[in-house]
C-alpha atoms as a PDB file:
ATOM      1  CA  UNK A   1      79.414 -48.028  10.998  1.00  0.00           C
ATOM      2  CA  UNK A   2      79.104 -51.385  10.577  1.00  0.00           C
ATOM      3  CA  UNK A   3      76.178 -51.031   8.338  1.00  0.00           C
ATOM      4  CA  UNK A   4      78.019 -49.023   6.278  1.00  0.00           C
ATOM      5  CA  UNK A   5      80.901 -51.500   5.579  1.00  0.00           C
ATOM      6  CA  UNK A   6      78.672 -54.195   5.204  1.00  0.00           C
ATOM      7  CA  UNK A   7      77.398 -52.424   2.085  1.00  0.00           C
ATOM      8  CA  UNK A   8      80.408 -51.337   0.596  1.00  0.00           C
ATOM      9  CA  UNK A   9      81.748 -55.308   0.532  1.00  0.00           C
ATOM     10  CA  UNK A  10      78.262 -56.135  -0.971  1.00  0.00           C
ATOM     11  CA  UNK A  11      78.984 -53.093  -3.528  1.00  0.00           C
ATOM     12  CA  UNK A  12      82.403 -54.583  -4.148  1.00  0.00           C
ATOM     13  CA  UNK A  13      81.157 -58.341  -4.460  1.00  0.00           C
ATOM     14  CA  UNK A  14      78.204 -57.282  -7.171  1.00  0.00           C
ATOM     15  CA  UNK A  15      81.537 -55.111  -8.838  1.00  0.00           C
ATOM     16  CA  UNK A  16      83.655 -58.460  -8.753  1.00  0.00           C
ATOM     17  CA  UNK A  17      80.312 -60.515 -10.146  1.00  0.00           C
ATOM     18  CA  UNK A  18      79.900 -58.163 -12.952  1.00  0.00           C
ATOM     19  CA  UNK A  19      83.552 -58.258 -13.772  1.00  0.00           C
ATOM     20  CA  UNK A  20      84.104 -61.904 -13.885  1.00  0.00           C
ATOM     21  CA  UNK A  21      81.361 -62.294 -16.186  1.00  0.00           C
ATOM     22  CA  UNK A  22      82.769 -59.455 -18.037  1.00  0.00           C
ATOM     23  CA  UNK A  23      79.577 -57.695 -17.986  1.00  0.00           C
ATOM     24  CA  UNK A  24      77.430 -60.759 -18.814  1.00  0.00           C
ATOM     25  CA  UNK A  25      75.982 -60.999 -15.268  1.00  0.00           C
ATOM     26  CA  UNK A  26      73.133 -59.060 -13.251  1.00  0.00           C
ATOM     27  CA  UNK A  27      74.587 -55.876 -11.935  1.00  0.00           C
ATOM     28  CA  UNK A  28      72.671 -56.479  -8.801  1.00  0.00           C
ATOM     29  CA  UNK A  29      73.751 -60.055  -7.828  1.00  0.00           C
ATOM     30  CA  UNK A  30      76.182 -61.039  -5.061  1.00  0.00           C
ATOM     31  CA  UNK A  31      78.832 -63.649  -6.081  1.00  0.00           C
ATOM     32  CA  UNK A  32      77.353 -66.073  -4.043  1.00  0.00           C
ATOM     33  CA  UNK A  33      73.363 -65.518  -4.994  1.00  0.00           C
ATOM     34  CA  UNK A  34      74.774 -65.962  -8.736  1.00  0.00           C
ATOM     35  CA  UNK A  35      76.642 -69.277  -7.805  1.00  0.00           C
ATOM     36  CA  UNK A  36      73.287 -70.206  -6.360  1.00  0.00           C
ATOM     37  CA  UNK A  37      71.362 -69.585  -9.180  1.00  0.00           C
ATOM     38  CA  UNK A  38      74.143 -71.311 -11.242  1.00  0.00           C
ATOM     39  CA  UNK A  39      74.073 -74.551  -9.610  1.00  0.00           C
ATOM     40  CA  UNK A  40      70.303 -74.807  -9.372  1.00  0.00           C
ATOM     41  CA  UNK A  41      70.513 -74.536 -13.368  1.00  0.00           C
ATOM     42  CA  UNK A  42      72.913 -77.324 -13.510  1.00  0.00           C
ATOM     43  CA  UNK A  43      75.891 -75.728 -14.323  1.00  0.00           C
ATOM     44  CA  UNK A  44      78.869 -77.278 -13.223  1.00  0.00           C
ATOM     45  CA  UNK A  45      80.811 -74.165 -12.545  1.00  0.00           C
ATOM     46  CA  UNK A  46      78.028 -73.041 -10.350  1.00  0.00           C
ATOM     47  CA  UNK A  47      77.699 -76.427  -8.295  1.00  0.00           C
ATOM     48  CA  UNK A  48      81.088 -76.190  -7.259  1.00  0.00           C
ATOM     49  CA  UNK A  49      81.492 -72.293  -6.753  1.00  0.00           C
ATOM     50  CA  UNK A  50      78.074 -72.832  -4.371  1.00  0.00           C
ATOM     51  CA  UNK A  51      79.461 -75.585  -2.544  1.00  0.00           C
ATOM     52  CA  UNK A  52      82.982 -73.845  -1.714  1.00  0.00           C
ATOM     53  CA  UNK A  53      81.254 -70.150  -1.278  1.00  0.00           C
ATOM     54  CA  UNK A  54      79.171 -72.333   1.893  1.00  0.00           C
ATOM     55  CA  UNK A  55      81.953 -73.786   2.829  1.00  0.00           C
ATOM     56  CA  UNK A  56      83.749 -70.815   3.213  1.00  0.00           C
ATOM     57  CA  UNK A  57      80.613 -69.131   5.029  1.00  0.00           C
ATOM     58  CA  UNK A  58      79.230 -72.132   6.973  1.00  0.00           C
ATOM     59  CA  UNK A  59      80.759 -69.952  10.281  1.00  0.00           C
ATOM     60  CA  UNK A  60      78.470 -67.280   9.994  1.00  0.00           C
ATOM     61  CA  UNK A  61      75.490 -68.568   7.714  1.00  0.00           C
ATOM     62  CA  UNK A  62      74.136 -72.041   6.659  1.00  0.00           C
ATOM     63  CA  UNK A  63      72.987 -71.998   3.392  1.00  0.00           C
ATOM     64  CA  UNK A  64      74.793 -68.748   2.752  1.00  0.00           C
ATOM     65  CA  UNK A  65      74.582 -68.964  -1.304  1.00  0.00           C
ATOM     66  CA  UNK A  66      70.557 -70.197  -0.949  1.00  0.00           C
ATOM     67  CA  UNK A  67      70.083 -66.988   1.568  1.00  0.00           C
ATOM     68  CA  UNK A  68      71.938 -64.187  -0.921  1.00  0.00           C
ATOM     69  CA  UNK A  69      69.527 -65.628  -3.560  1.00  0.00           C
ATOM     70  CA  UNK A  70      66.246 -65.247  -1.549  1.00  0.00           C
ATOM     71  CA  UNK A  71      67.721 -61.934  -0.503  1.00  0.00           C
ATOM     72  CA  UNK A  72      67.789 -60.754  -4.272  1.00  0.00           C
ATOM     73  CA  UNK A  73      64.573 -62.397  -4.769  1.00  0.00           C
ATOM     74  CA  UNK A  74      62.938 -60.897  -1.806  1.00  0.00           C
ATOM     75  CA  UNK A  75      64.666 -57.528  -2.055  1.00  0.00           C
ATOM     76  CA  UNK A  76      65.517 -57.666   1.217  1.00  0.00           C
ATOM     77  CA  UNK A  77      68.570 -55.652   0.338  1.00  0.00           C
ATOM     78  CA  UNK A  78      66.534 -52.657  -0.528  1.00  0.00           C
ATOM     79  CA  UNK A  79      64.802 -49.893   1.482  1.00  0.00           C
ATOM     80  CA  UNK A  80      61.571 -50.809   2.964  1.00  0.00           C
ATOM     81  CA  UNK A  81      60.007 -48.263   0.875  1.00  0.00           C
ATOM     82  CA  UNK A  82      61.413 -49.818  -2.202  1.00  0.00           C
ATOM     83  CA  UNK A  83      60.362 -53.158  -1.666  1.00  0.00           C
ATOM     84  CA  UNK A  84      57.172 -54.843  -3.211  1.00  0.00           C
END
């Protein structure tokens, strides 16, 4: 069960992260793996959305925005027999 609400919040973060961006964004990407992504491109939106998303997260991950990133990246997020 828990697995299962876990994914619907990620479903419902990549929803609010294509919203925002009014379509603009990936439809993949977490809030917090874009604000990664952001920041390490210099933008200043980005630097301080990544700074308040690990702020908001440092109880349960370090790094949280750096570790949503790497999980896009990876595709750890997908089923093993999707990954590459």
């Amino acid at each position: 069960m828990k697995k299962r609400i876990l994914h619907i919040l990620i479903a419902l973060d990549q929803l609010a992260y294509v919203l925002l961006t009014l379509g603009k964004g990936y439809p993949d990407m977490t809030i917090s793996a874009a604000a990664y992504r952001s920041s390490r491109s210099g933008n200043k939106f980005g630097k301080i959305a990544h700074k308040v998303i690990d702020i908001l997260f440092l109880p349960i991950e370090e790094d949280h925005c750096l570790e949503s990133f790497l999980s896009e990246v990876r595709g750890s997020h997908l089923p093993k027999d999707l990954r590459q």
